[in-house]
C-alpha atoms as a PDB file:
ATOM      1  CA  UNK A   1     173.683  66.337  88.567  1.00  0.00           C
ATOM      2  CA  UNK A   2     172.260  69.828  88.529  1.00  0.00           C
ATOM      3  CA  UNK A   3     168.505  70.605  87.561  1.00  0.00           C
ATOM      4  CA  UNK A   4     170.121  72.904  84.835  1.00  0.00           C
ATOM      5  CA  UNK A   5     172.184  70.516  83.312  1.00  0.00           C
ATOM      6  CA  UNK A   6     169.633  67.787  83.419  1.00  0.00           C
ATOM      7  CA  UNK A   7     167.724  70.477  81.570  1.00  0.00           C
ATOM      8  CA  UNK A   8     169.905  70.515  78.729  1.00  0.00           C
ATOM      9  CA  UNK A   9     170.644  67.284  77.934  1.00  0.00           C
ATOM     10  CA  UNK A  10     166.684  66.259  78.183  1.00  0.00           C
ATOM     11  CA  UNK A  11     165.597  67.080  74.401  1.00  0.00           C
ATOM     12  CA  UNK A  12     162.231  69.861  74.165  1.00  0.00           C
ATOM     13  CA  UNK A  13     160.271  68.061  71.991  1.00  0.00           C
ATOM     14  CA  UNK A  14     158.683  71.432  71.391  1.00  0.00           C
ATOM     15  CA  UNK A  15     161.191  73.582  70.328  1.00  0.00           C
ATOM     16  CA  UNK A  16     161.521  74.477  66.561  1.00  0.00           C
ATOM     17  CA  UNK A  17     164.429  72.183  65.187  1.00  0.00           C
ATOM     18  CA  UNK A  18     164.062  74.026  61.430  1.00  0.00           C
ATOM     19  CA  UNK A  19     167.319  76.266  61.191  1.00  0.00           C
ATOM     20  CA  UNK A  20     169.550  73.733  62.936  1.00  0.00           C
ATOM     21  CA  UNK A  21     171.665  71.008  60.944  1.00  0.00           C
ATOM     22  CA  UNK A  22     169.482  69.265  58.334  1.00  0.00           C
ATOM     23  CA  UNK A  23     171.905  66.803  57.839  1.00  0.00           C
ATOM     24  CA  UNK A  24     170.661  64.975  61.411  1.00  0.00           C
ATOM     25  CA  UNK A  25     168.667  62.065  61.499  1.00  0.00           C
ATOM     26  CA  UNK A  26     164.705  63.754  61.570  1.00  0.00           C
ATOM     27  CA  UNK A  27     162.558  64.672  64.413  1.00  0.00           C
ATOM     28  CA  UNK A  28     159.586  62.350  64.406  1.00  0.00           C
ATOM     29  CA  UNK A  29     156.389  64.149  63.996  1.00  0.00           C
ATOM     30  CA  UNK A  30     155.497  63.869  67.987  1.00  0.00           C
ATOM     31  CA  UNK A  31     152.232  66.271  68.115  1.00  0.00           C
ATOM     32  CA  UNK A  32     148.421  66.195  66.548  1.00  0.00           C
ATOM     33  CA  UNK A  33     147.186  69.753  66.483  1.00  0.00           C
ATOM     34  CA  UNK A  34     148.427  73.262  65.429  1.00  0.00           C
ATOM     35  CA  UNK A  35     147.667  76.095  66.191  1.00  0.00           C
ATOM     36  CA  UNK A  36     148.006  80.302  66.262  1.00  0.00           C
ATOM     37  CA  UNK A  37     147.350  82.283  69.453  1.00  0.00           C
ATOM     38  CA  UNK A  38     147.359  85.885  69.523  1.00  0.00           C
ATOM     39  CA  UNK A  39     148.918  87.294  72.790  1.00  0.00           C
ATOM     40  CA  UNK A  40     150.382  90.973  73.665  1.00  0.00           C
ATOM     41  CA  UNK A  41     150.727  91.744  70.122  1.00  0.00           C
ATOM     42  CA  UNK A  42     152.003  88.724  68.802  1.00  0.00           C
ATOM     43  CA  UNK A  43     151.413  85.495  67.256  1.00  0.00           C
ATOM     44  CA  UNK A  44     152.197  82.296  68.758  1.00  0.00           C
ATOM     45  CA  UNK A  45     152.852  78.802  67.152  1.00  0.00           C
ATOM     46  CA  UNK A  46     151.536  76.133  69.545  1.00  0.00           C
ATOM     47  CA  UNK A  47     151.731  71.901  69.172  1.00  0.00           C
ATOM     48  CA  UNK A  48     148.994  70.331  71.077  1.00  0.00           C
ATOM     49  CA  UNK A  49     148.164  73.967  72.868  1.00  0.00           C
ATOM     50  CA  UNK A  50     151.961  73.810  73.844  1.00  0.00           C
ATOM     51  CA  UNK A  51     154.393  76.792  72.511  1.00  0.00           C
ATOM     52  CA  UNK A  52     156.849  76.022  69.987  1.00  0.00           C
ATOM     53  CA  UNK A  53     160.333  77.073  70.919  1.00  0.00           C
ATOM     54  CA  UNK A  54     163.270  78.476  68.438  1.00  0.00           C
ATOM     55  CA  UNK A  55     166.501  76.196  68.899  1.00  0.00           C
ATOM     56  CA  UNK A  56     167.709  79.316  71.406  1.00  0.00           C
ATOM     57  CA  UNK A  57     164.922  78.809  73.615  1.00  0.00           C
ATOM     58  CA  UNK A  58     162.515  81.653  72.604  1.00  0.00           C
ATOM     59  CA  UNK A  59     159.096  81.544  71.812  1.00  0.00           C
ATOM     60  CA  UNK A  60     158.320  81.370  68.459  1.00  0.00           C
ATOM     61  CA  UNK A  61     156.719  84.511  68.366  1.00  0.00           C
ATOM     62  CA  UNK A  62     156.313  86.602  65.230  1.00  0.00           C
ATOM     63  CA  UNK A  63     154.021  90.170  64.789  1.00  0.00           C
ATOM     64  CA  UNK A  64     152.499  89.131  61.381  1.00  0.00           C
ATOM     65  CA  UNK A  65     149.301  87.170  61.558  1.00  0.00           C
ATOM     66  CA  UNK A  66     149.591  85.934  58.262  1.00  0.00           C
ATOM     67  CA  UNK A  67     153.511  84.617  58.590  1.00  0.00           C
ATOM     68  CA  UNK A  68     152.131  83.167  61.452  1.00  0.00           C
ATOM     69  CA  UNK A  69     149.614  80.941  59.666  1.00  0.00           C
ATOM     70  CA  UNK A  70     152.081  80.419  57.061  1.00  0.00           C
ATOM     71  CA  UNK A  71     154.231  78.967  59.699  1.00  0.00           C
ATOM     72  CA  UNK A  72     152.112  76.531  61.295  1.00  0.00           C
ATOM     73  CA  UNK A  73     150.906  75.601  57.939  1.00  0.00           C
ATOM     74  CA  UNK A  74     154.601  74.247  57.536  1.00  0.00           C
ATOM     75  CA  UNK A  75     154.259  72.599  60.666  1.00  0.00           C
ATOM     76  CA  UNK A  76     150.626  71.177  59.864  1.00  0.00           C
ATOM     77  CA  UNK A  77     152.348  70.219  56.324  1.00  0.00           C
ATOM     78  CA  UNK A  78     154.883  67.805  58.213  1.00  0.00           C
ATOM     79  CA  UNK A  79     154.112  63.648  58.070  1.00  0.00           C
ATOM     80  CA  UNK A  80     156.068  61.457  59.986  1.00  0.00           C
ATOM     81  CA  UNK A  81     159.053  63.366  60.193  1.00  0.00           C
ATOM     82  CA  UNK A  82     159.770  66.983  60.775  1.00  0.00           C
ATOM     83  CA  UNK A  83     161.616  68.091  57.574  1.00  0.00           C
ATOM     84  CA  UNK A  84     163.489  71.296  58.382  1.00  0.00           C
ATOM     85  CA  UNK A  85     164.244  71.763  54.418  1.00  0.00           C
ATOM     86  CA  UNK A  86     159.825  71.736  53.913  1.00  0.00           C
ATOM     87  CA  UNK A  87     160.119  74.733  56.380  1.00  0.00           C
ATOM     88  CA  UNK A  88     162.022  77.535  55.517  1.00  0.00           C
ATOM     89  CA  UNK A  89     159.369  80.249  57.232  1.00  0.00           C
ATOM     90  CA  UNK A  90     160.784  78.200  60.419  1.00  0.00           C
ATOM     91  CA  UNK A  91     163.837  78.614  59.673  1.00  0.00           C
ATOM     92  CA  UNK A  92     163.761  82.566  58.547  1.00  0.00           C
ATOM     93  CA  UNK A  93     161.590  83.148  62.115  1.00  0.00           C
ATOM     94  CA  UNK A  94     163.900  81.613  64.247  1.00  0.00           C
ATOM     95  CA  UNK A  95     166.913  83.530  62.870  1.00  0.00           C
ATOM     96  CA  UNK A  96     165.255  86.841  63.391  1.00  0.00           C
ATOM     97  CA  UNK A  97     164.671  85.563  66.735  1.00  0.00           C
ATOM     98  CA  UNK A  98     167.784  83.554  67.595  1.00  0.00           C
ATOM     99  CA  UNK A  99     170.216  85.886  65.500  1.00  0.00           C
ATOM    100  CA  UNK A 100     169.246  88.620  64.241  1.00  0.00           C
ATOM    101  CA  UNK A 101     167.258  90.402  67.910  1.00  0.00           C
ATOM    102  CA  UNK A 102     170.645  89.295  69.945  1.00  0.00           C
ATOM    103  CA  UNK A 103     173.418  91.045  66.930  1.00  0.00           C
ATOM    104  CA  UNK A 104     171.188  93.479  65.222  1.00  0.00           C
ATOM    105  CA  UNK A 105     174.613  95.742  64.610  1.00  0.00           C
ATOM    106  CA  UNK A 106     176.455  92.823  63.471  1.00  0.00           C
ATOM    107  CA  UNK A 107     174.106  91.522  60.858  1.00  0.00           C
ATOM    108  CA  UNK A 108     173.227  95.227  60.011  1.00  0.00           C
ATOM    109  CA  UNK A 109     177.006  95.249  58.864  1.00  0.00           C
ATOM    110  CA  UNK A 110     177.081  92.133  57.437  1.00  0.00           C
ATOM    111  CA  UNK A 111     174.274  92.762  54.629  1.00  0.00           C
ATOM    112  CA  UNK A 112     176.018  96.433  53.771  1.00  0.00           C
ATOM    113  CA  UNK A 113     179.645  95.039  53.361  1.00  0.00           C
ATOM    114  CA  UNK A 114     177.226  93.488  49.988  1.00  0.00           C
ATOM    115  CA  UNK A 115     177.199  97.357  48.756  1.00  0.00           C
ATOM    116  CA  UNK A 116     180.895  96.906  48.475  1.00  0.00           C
ATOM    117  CA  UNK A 117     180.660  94.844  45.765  1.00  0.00           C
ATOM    118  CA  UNK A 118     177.578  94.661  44.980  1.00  0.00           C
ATOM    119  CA  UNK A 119     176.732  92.359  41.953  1.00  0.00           C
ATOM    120  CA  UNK A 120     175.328  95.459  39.843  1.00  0.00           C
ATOM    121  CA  UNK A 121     177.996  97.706  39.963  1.00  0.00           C
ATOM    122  CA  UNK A 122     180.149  95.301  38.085  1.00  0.00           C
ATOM    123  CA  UNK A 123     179.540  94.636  34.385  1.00  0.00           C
ATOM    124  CA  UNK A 124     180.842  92.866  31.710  1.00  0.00           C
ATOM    125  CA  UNK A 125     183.169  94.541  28.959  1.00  0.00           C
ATOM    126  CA  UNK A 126     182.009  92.785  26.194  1.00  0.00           C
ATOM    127  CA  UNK A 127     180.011  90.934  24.165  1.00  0.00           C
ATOM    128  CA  UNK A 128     177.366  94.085  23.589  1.00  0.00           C
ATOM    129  CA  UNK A 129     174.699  91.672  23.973  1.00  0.00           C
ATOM    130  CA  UNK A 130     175.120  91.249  27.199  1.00  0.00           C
ATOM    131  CA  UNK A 131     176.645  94.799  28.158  1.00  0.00           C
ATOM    132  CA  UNK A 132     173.401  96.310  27.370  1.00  0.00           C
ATOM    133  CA  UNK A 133     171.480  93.763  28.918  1.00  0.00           C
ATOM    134  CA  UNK A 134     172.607  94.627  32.199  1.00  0.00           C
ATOM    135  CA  UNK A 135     172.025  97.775  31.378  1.00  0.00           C
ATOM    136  CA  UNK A 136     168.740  97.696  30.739  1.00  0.00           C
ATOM    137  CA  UNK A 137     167.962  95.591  33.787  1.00  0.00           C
ATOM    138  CA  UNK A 138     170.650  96.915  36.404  1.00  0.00           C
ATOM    139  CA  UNK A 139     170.637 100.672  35.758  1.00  0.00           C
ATOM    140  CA  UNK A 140     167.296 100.985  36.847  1.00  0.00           C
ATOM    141  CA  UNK A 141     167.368  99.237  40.336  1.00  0.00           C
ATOM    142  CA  UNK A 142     170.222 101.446  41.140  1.00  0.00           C
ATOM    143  CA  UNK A 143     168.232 104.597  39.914  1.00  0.00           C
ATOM    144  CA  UNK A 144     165.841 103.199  42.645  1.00  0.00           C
ATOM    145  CA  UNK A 145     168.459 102.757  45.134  1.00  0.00           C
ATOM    146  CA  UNK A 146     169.404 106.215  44.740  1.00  0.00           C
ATOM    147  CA  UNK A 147     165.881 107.692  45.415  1.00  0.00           C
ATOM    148  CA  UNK A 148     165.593 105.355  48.321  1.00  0.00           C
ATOM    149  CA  UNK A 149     168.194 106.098  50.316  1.00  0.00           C
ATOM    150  CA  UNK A 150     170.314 108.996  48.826  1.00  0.00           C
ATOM    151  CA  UNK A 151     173.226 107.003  47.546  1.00  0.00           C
ATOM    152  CA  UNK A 152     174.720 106.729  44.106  1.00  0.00           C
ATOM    153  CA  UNK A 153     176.619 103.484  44.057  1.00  0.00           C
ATOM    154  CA  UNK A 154     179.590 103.742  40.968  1.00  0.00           C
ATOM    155  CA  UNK A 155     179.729 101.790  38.498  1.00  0.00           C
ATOM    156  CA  UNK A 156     182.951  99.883  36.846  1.00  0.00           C
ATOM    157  CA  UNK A 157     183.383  97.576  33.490  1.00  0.00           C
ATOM    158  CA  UNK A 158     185.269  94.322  34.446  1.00  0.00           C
ATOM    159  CA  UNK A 159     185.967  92.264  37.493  1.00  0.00           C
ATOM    160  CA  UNK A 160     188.715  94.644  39.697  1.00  0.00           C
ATOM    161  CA  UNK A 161     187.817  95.816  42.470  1.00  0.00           C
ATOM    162  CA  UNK A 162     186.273  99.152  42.836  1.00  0.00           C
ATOM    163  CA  UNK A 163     185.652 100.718  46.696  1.00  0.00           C
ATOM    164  CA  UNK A 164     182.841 102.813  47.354  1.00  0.00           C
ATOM    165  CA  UNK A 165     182.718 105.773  49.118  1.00  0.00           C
ATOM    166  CA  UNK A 166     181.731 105.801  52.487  1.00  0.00           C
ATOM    167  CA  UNK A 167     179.377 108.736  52.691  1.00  0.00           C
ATOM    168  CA  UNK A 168     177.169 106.085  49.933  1.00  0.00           C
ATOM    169  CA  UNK A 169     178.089 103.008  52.073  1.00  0.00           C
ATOM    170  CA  UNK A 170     176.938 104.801  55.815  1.00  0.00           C
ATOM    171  CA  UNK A 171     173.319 106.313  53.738  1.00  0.00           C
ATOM    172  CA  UNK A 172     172.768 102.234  52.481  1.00  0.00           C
ATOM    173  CA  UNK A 173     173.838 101.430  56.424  1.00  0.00           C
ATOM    174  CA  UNK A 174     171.492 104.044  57.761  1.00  0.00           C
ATOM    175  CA  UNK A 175     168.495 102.462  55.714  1.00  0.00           C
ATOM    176  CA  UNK A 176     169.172  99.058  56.693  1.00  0.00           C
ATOM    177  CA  UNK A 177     169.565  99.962  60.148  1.00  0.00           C
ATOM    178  CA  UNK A 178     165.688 101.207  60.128  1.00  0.00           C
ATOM    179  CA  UNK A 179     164.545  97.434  59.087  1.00  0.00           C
ATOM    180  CA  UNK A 180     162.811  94.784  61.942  1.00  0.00           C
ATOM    181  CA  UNK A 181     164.302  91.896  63.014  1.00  0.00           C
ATOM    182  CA  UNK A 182     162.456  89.625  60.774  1.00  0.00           C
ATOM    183  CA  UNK A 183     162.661  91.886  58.205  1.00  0.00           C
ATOM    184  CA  UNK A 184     166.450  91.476  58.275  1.00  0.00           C
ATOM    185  CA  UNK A 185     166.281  88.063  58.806  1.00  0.00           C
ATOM    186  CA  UNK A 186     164.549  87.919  55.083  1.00  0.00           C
ATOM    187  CA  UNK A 187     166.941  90.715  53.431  1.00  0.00           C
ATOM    188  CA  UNK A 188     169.868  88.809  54.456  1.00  0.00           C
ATOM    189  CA  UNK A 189     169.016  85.519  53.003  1.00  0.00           C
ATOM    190  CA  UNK A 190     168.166  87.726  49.669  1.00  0.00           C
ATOM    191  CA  UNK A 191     171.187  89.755  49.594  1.00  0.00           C
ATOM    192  CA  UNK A 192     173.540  86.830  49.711  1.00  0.00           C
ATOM    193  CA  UNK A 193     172.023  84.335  47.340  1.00  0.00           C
ATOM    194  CA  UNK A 194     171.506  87.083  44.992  1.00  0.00           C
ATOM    195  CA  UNK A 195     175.273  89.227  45.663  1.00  0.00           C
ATOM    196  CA  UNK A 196     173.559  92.515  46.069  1.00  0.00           C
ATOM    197  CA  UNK A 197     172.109  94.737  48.440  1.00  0.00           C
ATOM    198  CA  UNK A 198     170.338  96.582  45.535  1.00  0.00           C
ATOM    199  CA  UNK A 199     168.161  94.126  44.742  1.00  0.00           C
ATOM    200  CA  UNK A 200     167.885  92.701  48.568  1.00  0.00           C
ATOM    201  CA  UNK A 201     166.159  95.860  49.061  1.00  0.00           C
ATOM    202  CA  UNK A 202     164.054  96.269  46.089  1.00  0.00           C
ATOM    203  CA  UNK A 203     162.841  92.831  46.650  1.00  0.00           C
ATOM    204  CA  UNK A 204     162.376  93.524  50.534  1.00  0.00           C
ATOM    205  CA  UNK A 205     160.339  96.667  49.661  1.00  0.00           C
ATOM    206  CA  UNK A 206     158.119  94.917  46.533  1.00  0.00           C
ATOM    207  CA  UNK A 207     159.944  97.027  44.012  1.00  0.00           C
ATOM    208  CA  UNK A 208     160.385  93.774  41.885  1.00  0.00           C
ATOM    209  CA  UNK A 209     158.875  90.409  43.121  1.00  0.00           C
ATOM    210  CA  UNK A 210     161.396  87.123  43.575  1.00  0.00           C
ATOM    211  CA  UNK A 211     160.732  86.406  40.337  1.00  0.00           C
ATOM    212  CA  UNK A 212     162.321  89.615  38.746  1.00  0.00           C
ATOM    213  CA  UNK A 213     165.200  89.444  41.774  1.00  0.00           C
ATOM    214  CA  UNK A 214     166.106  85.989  40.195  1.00  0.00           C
ATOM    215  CA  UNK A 215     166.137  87.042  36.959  1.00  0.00           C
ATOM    216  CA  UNK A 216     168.710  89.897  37.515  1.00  0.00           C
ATOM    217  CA  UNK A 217     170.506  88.004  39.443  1.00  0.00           C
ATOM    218  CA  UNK A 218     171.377  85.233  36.878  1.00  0.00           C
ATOM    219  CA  UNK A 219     171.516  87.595  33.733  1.00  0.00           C
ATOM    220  CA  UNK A 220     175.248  86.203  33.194  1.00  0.00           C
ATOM    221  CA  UNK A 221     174.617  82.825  33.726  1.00  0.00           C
ATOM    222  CA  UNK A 222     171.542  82.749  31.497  1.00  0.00           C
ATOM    223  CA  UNK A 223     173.623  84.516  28.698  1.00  0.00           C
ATOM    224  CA  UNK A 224     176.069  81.880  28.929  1.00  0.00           C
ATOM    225  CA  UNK A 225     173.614  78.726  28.298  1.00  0.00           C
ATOM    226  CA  UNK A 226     172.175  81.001  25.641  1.00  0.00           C
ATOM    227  CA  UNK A 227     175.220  81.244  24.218  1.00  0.00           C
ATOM    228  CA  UNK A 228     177.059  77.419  24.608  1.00  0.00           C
ATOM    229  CA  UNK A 229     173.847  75.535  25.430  1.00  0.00           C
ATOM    230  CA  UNK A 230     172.461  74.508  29.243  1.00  0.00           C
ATOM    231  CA  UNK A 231     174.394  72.104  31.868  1.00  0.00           C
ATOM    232  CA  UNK A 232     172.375  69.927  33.695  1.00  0.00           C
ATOM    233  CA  UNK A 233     174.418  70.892  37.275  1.00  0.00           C
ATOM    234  CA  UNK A 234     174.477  74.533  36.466  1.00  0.00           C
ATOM    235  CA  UNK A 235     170.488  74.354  35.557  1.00  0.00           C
ATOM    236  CA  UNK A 236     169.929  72.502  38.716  1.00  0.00           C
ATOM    237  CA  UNK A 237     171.771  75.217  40.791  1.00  0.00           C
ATOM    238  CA  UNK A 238     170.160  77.911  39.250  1.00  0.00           C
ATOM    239  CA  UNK A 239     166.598  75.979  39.684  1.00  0.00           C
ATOM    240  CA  UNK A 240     167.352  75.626  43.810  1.00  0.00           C
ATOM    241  CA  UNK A 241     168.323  79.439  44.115  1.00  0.00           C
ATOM    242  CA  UNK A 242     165.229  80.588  42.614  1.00  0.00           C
ATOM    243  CA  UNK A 243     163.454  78.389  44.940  1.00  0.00           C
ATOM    244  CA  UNK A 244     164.871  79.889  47.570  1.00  0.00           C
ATOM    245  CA  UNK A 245     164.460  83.473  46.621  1.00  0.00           C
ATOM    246  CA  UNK A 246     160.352  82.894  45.654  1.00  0.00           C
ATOM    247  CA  UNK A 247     160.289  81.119  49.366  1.00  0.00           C
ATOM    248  CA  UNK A 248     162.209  84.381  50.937  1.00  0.00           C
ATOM    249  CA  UNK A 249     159.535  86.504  48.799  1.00  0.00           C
ATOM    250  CA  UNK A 250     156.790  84.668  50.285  1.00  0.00           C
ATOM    251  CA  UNK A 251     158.161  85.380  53.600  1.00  0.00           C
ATOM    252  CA  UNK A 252     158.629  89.125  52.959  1.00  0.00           C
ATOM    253  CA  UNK A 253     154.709  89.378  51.800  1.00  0.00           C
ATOM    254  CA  UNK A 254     153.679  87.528  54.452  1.00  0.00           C
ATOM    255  CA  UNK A 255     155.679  90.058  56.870  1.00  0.00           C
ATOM    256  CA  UNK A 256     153.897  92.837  54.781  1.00  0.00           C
ATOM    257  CA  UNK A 257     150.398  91.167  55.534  1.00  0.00           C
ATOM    258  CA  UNK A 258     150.328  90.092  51.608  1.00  0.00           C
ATOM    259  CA  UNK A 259     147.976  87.444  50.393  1.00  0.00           C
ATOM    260  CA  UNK A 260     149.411  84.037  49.723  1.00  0.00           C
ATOM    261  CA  UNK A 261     150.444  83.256  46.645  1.00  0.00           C
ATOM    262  CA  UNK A 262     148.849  80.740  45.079  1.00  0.00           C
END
């Protein structure tokens, strides 16, 4: 047997399991120490003085010196077991690594196809309750938008579908294009649990905090459970997106060299 295949079937204790299948039986925790190095204008993760690796190999590297200690926090934070669902920073690091670096035009594409039918273009028809409520919320994000990047997304009253014109969709494209690895790594999680690209970028550039993101997000369902009362399953749902989204706002401060939250 070759040297390289040997290679691959021997598990690396030491590289960074978060972002694979969660659903696998868990890592033990193996190591004693963590640590930060600094090196060439990074930050490195190290276990026991040894470099953590993403699950593609690469050094888990990242520019921010406070993501970084956010990271190994997570990794400090572990017990027995490595939890990759206790470590979303991980997980967010080693798809900018892993994912995004390797297809920066693909995923580029992938969070502007969002614009297309973006979640705040589309309103409801009725009751006026709720009409102006996304109003009041919506309109202003996409003012934003507008000043941002130069595009003025339309607007439509029901659920058909309503296509966008390209000159707006390539201005949205050009701005996204601009963002960091790890920056797109964070705007892509955002974009999809919230269905827009508007407020993926207002969140990404701390126009509104995760908080706010949520909120707009959910104005529908939380009109709904105003109006016929709260489900337990649709609470619970609603409860694990916004954990997300405040985790992928932590992550976007800490790439901005924010304080933690407390």
């Amino acid at each position: 047997m070759s040297d390289e295949v040997e290679q691959e079937k021997t598990p690396d204790r030491f590289r960074s399991h978060p972002g694979q299948d969660s659903k696998r039986k868990l890592p033990k925790r193996f190591y004693t120490q963590v640590g930060v190095k600094s090196e060439a204008g990074v930050f490195l993760i190290e276990l026991d003085g040894r470099q953590v690796k993403t699950p593609g190999r690469e050094p888990l590297a990242v520019v921010s010196k406070e993501l970084a200690a956010a990271i190994a926090q997570e990794w400090e934070a572990q017990e027995k077991e490595i939890d990759p669902e206790k470590m979303l920073l991980t997980k967010l690091a080693n798809t900018a690594l892993d994912r995004v670096g390797p297809r920066r035009e693909v995923i580029v594409d992938e969070i502007t196809a969002f614009a297309g039918s973006d979640l705040l273009c589309y309103r409801a028809e009725e009751p006026e309750g709720l009409v102006k409520r996304q109003a009041l919320a919506w309109d202003a994000v996409l003012g934003w938008l507008e000043t941002l990047t130069g595009a003025k997304l339309k607007v439509t009253s029901g659920i058909v579908f309503m296509t966008q014109s390209e000159a707006n969709i390539g201005l949205l494209r050009a701005n996204v294009a601009t963002r960091g690895d790890f920056e797109l790594a964070g705007l892509h999680q955002a974009v999809s649990l919230t269905g827009s690209l508007a407020l993926g970028l207002a969140l990404l550039d701390a126009h509104i905090d995760a908080d706010t993101a949520h909120e707009m997000s959910t104005i529908d369902e939380a009109w709904q459970m105003e109006q016929w009362g709260s489900d337990e399953e649709a609470e619970g749902r609603l409860n694990h997106r916004r954990r997300e989204l405040l985790a992928i706002g932590h992550y976007l401060e800490l790439l901005r060299g924010a304080a933690s939250p407390e």
